[in-house]
C-alpha atoms as a PDB file:
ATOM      1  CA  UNK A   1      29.928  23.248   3.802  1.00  0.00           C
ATOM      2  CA  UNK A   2      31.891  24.211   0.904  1.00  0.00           C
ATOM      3  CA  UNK A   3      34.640  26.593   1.520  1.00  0.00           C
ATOM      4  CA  UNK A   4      34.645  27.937  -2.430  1.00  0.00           C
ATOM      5  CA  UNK A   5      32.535  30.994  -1.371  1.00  0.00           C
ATOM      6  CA  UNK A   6      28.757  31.715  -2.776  1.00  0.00           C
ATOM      7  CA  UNK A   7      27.020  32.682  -5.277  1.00  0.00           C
ATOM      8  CA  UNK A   8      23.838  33.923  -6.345  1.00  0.00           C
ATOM      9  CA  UNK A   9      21.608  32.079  -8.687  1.00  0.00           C
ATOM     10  CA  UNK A  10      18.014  32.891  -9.749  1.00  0.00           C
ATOM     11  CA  UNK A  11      16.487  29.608  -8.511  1.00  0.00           C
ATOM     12  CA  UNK A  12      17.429  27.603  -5.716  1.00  0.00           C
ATOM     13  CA  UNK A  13      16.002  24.169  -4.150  1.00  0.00           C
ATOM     14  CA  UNK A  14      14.471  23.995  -0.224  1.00  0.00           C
ATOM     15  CA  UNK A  15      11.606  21.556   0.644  1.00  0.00           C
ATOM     16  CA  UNK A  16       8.016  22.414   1.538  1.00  0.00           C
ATOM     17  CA  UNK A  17       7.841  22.282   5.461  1.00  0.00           C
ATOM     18  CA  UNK A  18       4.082  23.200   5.995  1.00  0.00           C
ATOM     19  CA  UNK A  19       1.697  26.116   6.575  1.00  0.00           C
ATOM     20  CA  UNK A  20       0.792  28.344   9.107  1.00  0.00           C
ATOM     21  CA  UNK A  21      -0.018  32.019   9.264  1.00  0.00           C
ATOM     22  CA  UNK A  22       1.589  35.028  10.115  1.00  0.00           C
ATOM     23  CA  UNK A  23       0.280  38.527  10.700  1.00  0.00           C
ATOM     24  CA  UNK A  24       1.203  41.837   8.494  1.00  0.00           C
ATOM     25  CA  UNK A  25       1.785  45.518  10.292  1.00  0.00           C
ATOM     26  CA  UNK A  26      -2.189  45.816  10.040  1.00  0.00           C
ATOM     27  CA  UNK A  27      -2.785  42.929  11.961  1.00  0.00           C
ATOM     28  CA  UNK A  28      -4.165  41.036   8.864  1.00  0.00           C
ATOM     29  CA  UNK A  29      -4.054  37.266   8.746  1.00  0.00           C
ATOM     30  CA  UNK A  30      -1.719  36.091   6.041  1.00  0.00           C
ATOM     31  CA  UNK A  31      -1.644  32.121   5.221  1.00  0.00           C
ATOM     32  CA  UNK A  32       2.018  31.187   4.269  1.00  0.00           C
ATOM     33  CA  UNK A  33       4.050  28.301   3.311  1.00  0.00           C
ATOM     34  CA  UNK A  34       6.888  27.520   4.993  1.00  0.00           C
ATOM     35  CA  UNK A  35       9.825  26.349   3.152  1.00  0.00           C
ATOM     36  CA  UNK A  36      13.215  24.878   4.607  1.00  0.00           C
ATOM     37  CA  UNK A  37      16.202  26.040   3.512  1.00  0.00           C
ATOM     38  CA  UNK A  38      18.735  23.786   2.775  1.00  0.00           C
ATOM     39  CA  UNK A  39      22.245  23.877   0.740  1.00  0.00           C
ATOM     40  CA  UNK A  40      22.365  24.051  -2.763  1.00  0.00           C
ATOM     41  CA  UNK A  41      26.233  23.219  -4.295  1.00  0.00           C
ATOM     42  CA  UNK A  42      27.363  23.838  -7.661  1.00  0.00           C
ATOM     43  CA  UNK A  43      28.679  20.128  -8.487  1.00  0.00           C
ATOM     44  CA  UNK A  44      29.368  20.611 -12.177  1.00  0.00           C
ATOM     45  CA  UNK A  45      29.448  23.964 -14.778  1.00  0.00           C
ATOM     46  CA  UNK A  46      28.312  23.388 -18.020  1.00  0.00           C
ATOM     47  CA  UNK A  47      29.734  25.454 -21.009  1.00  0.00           C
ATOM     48  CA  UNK A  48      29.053  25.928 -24.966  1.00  0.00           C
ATOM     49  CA  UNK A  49      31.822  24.347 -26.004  1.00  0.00           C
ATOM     50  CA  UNK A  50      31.613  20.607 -24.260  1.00  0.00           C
ATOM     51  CA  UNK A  51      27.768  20.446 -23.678  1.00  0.00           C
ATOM     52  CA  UNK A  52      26.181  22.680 -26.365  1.00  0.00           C
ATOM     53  CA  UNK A  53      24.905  25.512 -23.555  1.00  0.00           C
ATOM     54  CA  UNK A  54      25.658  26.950 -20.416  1.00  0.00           C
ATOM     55  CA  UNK A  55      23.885  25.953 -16.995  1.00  0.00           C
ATOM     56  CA  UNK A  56      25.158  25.279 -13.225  1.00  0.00           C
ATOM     57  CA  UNK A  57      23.920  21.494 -12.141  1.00  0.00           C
ATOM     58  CA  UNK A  58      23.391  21.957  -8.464  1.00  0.00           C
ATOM     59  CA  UNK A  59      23.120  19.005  -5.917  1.00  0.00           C
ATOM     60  CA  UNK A  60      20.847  20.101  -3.137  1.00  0.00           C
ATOM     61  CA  UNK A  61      19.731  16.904  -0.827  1.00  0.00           C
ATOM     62  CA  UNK A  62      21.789  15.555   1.936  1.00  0.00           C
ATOM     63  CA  UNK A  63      22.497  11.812   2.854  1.00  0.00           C
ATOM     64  CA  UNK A  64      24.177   9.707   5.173  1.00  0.00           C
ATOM     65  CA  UNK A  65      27.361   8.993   3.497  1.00  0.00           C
ATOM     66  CA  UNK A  66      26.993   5.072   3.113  1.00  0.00           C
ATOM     67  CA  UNK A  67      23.634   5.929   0.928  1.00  0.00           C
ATOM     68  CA  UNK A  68      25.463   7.803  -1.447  1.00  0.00           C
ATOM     69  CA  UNK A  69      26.443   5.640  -4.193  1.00  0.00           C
ATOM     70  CA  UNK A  70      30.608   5.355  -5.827  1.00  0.00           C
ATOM     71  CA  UNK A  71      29.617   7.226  -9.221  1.00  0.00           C
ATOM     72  CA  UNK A  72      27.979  10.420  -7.264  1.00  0.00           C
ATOM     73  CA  UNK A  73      31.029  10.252  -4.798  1.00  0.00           C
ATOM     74  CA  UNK A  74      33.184  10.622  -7.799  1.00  0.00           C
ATOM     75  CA  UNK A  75      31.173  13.413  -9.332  1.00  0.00           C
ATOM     76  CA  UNK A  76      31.319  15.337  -6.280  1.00  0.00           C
ATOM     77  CA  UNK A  77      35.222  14.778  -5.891  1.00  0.00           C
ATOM     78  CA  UNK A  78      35.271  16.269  -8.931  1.00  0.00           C
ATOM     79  CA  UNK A  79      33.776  19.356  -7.949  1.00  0.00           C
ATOM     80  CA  UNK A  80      35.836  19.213  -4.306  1.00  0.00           C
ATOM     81  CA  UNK A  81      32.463  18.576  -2.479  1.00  0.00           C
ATOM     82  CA  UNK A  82      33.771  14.962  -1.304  1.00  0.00           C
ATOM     83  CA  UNK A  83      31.657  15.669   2.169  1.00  0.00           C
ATOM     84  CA  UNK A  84      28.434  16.812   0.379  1.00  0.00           C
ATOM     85  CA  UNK A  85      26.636  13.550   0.225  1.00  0.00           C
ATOM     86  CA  UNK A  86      24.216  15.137  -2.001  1.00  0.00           C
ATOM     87  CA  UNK A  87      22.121  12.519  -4.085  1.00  0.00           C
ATOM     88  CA  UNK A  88      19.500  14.612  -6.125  1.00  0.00           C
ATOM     89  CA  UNK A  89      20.884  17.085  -9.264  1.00  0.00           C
ATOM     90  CA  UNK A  90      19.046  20.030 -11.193  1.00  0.00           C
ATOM     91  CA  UNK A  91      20.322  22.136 -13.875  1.00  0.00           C
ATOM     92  CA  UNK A  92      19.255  26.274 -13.219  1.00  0.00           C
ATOM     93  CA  UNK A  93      19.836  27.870 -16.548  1.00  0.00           C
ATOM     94  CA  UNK A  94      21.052  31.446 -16.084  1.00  0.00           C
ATOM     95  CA  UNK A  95      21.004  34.800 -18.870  1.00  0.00           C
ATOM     96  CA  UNK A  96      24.775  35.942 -18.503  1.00  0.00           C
ATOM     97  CA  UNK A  97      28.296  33.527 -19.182  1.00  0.00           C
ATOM     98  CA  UNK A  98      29.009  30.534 -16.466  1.00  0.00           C
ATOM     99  CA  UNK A  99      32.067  31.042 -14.722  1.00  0.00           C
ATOM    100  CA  UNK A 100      34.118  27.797 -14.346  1.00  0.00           C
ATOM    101  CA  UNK A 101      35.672  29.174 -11.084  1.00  0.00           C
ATOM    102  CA  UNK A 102      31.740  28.521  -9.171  1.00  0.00           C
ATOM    103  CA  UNK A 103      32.273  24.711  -9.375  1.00  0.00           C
ATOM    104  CA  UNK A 104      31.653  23.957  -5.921  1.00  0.00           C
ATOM    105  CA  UNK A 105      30.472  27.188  -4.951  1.00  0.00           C
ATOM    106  CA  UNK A 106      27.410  27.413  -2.308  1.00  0.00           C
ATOM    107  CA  UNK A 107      24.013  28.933  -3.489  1.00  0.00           C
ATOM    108  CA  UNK A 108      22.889  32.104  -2.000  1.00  0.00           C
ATOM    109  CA  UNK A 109      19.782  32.722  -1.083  1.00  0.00           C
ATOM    110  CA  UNK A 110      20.427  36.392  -0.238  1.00  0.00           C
ATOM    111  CA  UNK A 111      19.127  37.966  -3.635  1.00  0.00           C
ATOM    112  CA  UNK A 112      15.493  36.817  -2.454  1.00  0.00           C
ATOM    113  CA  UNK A 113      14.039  39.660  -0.323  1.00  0.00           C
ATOM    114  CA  UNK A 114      10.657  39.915   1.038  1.00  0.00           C
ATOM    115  CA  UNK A 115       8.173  41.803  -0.581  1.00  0.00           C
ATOM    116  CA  UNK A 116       9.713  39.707  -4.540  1.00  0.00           C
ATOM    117  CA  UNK A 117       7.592  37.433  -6.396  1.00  0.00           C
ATOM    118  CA  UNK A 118       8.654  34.240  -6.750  1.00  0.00           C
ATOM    119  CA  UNK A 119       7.616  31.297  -9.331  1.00  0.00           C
ATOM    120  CA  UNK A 120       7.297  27.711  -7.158  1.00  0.00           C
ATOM    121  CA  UNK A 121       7.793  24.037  -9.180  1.00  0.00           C
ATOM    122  CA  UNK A 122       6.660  21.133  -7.180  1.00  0.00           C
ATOM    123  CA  UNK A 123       5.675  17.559  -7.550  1.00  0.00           C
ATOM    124  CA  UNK A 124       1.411  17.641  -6.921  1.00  0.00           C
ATOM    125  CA  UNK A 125       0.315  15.260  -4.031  1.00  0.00           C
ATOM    126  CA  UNK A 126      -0.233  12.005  -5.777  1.00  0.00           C
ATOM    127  CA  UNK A 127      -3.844  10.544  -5.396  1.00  0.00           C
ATOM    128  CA  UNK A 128      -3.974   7.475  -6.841  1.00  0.00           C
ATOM    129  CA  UNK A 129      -6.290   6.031  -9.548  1.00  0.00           C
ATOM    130  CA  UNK A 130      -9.607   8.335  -9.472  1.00  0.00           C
ATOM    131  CA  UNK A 131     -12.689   7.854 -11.286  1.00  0.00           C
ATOM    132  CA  UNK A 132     -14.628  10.606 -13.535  1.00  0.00           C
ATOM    133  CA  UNK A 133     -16.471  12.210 -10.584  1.00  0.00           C
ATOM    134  CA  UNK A 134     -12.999  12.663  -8.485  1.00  0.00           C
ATOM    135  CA  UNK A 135     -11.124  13.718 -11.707  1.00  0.00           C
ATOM    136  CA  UNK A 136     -13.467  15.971 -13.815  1.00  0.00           C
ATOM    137  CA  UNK A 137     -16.452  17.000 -11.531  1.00  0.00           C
ATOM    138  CA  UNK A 138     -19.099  14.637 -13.075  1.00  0.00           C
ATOM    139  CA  UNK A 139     -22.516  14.655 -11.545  1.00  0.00           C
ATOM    140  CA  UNK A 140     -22.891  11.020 -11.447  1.00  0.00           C
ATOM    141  CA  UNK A 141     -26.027   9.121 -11.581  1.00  0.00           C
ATOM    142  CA  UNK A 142     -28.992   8.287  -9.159  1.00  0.00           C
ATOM    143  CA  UNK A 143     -27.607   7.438  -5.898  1.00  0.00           C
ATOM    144  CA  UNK A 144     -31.423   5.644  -5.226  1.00  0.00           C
ATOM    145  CA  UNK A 145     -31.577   1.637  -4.531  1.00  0.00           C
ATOM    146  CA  UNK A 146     -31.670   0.269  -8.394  1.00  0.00           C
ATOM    147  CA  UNK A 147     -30.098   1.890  -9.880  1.00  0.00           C
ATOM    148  CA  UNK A 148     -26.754   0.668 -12.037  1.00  0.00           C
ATOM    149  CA  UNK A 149     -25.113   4.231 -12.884  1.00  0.00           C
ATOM    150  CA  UNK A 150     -24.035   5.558 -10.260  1.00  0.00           C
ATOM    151  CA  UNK A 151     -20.341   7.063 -10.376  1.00  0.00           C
ATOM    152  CA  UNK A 152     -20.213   5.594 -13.896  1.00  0.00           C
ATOM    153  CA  UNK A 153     -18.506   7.410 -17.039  1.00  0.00           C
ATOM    154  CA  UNK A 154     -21.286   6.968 -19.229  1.00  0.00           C
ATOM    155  CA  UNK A 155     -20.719   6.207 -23.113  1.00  0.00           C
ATOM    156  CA  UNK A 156     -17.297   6.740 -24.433  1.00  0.00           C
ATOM    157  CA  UNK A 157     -17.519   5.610 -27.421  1.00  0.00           C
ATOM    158  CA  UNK A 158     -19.699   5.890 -31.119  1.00  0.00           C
ATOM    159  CA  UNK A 159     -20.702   3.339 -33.894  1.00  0.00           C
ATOM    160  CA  UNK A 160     -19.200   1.376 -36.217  1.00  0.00           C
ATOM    161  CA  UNK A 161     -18.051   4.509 -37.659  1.00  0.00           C
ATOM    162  CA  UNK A 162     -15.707   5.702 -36.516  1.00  0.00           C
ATOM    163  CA  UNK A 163     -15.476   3.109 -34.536  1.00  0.00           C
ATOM    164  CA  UNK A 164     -13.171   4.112 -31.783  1.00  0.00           C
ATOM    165  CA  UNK A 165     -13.106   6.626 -29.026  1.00  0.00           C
ATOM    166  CA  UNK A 166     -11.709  10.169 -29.782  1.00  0.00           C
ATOM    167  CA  UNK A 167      -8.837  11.852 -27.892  1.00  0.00           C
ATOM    168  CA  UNK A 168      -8.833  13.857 -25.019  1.00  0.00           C
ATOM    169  CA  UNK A 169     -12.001  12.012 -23.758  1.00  0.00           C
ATOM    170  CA  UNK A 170     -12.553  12.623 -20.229  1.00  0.00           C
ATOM    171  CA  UNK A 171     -12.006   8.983 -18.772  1.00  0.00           C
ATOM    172  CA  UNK A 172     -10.910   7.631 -15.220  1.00  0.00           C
ATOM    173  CA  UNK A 173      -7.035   8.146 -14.793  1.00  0.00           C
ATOM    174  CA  UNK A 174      -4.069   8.639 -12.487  1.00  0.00           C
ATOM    175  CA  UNK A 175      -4.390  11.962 -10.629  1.00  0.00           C
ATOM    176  CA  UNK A 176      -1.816  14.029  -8.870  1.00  0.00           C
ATOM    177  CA  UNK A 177       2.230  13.377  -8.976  1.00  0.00           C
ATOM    178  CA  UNK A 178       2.290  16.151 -11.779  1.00  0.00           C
ATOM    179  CA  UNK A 179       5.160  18.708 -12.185  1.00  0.00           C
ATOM    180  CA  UNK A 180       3.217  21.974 -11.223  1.00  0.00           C
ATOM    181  CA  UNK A 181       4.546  25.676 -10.805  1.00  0.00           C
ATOM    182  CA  UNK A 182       2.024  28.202  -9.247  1.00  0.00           C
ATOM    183  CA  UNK A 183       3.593  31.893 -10.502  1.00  0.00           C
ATOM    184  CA  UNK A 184       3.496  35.140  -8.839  1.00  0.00           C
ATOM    185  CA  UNK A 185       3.872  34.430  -4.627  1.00  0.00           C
ATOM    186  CA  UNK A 186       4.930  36.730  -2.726  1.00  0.00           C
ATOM    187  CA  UNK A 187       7.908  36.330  -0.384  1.00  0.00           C
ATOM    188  CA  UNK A 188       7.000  37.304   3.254  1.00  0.00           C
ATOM    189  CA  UNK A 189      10.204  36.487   5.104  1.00  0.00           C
ATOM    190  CA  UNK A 190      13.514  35.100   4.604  1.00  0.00           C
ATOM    191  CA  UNK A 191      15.824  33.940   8.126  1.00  0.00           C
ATOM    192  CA  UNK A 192      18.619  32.681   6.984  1.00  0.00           C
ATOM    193  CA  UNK A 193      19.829  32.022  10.819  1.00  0.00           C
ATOM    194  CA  UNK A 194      17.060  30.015  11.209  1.00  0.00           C
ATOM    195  CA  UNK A 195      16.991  27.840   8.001  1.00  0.00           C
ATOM    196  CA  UNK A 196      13.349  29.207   6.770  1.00  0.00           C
ATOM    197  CA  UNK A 197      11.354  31.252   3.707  1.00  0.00           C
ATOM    198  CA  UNK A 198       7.899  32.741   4.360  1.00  0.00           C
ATOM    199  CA  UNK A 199       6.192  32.495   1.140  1.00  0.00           C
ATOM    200  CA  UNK A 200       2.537  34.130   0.805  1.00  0.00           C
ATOM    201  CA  UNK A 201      -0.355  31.246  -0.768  1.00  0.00           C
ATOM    202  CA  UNK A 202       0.576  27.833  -0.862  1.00  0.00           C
ATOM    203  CA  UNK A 203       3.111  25.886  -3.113  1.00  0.00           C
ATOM    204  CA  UNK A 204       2.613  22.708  -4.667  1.00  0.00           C
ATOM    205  CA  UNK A 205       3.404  19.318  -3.592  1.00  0.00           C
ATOM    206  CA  UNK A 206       2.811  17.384   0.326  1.00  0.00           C
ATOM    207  CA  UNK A 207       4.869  18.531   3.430  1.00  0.00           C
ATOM    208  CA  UNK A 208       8.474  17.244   3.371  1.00  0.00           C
ATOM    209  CA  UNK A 209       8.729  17.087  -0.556  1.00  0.00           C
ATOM    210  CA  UNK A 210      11.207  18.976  -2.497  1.00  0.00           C
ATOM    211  CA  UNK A 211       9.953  22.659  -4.598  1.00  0.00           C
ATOM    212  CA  UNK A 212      11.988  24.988  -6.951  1.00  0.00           C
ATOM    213  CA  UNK A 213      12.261  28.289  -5.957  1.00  0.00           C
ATOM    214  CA  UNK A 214      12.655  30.761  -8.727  1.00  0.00           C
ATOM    215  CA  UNK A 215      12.619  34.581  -9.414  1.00  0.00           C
ATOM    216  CA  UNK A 216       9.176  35.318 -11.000  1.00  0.00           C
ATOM    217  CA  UNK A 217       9.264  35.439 -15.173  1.00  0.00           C
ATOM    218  CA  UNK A 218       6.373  37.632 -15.137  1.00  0.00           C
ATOM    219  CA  UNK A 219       6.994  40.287 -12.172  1.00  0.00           C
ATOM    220  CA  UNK A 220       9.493  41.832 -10.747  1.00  0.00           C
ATOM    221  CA  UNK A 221       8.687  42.914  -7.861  1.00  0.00           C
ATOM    222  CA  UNK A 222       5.454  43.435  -5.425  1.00  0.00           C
ATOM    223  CA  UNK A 223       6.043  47.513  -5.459  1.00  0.00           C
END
């Protein structure tokens, strides 16, 4: 753990842990996700004047140390975090001036209180190469012995004029393993003691991958 102090950012990094369900003051059932909280270190402070605009690149995923490779050791020397071991970066923009004093600073996760909404960015659960009926809810055809449409796309294309098919036809594709962010949760809990956010509705992406916890662009706050 760095020893530079914290500070308080308005996105952080943790990874999606499960579900389960909790229950309010009334006794109402309220699905959550559950997201581990892990440490987020400011290994590098970008300004105006070398990179063109200001943003904190934070490292937030542990390794062993022998999977970390020599150029990422050097860029966390660099920022005194030689016993991070992180090996994934993200940039988190913020409104007011960087302060080149937060290199190697911790993220807080203090300024996220229950009750806030929150904006979550996740990776979609990958599904593979899916047909039209999987993809875009087609009917299909006759499911009856015979017959030779049955989870078919149909015609895709015209005549000789113009002969070609037009874009944005609906066509079999890869599905899932998109960049998704679902707006407007609402934080239930936060334990810092215990490593853990409560977050009401679920959050993109399967159990054990990584989201982006952010302060909500288009509320405030659930009051």
């Amino acid at each position: 753990m760095s020893d530079k102090g914290k500070i308080s950012l308005p996105a952080f990094y943790g990874i999606k842990a499960g579900m389960t369900r909790v229950f309010d003051e009334q006794g109402n059932h309220v699905p959550v996700s559950v997201i581990k909280l892990i440490p987020n270190y400011i290994t590098q402070v970008k300004n105006q004047e070398k990179d063109g605009y200001e943003s904190y690149q934070v490292g937030y995923y542990e390794k062993r140390e022998k999977l970390v490779n020599k150029p990422t050791k050097g860029h966390l020397a660099k920022a005194s975090l030689p016993e991070a071991n992180v090996v994934k970066f993200a940039e988190i923009k913020i409104d007011n001036k960087v302060n080149p004093e937060d290199l190697g600073k911790v993220v807080s996760v203090e300024n996220f209180k229950p009750a806030e909404y929150v904006d979550v960015t996740g990776v979609t659960k990958g599904k593979g190469f899916q047909g039209v009926m999987k993809v875009h809810g087609f009917q299909g055809g006759p499911a009856s012995h015979g017959s030779h449409f049955h989870r078919r796309p149909g015609s895709i294309g015209n005549r000789a004029t113009p002969a070609r098919v037009f874009k944005g036809r609906k066509m079999p594709r890869h599905m899932g393993n998109d960049n998704r962010t679902v707006q407007n949760l609402v934080i239930v809990a936060v334990n810092v003691e215990e490593g853990y956010m409560l977050i009401r509705g679920s959050v993109p992406g399967s159990k054990n991958g990584f989201v982006k916890i952010s302060k909500a662009t288009k509320k405030v706050s659930k009051a």
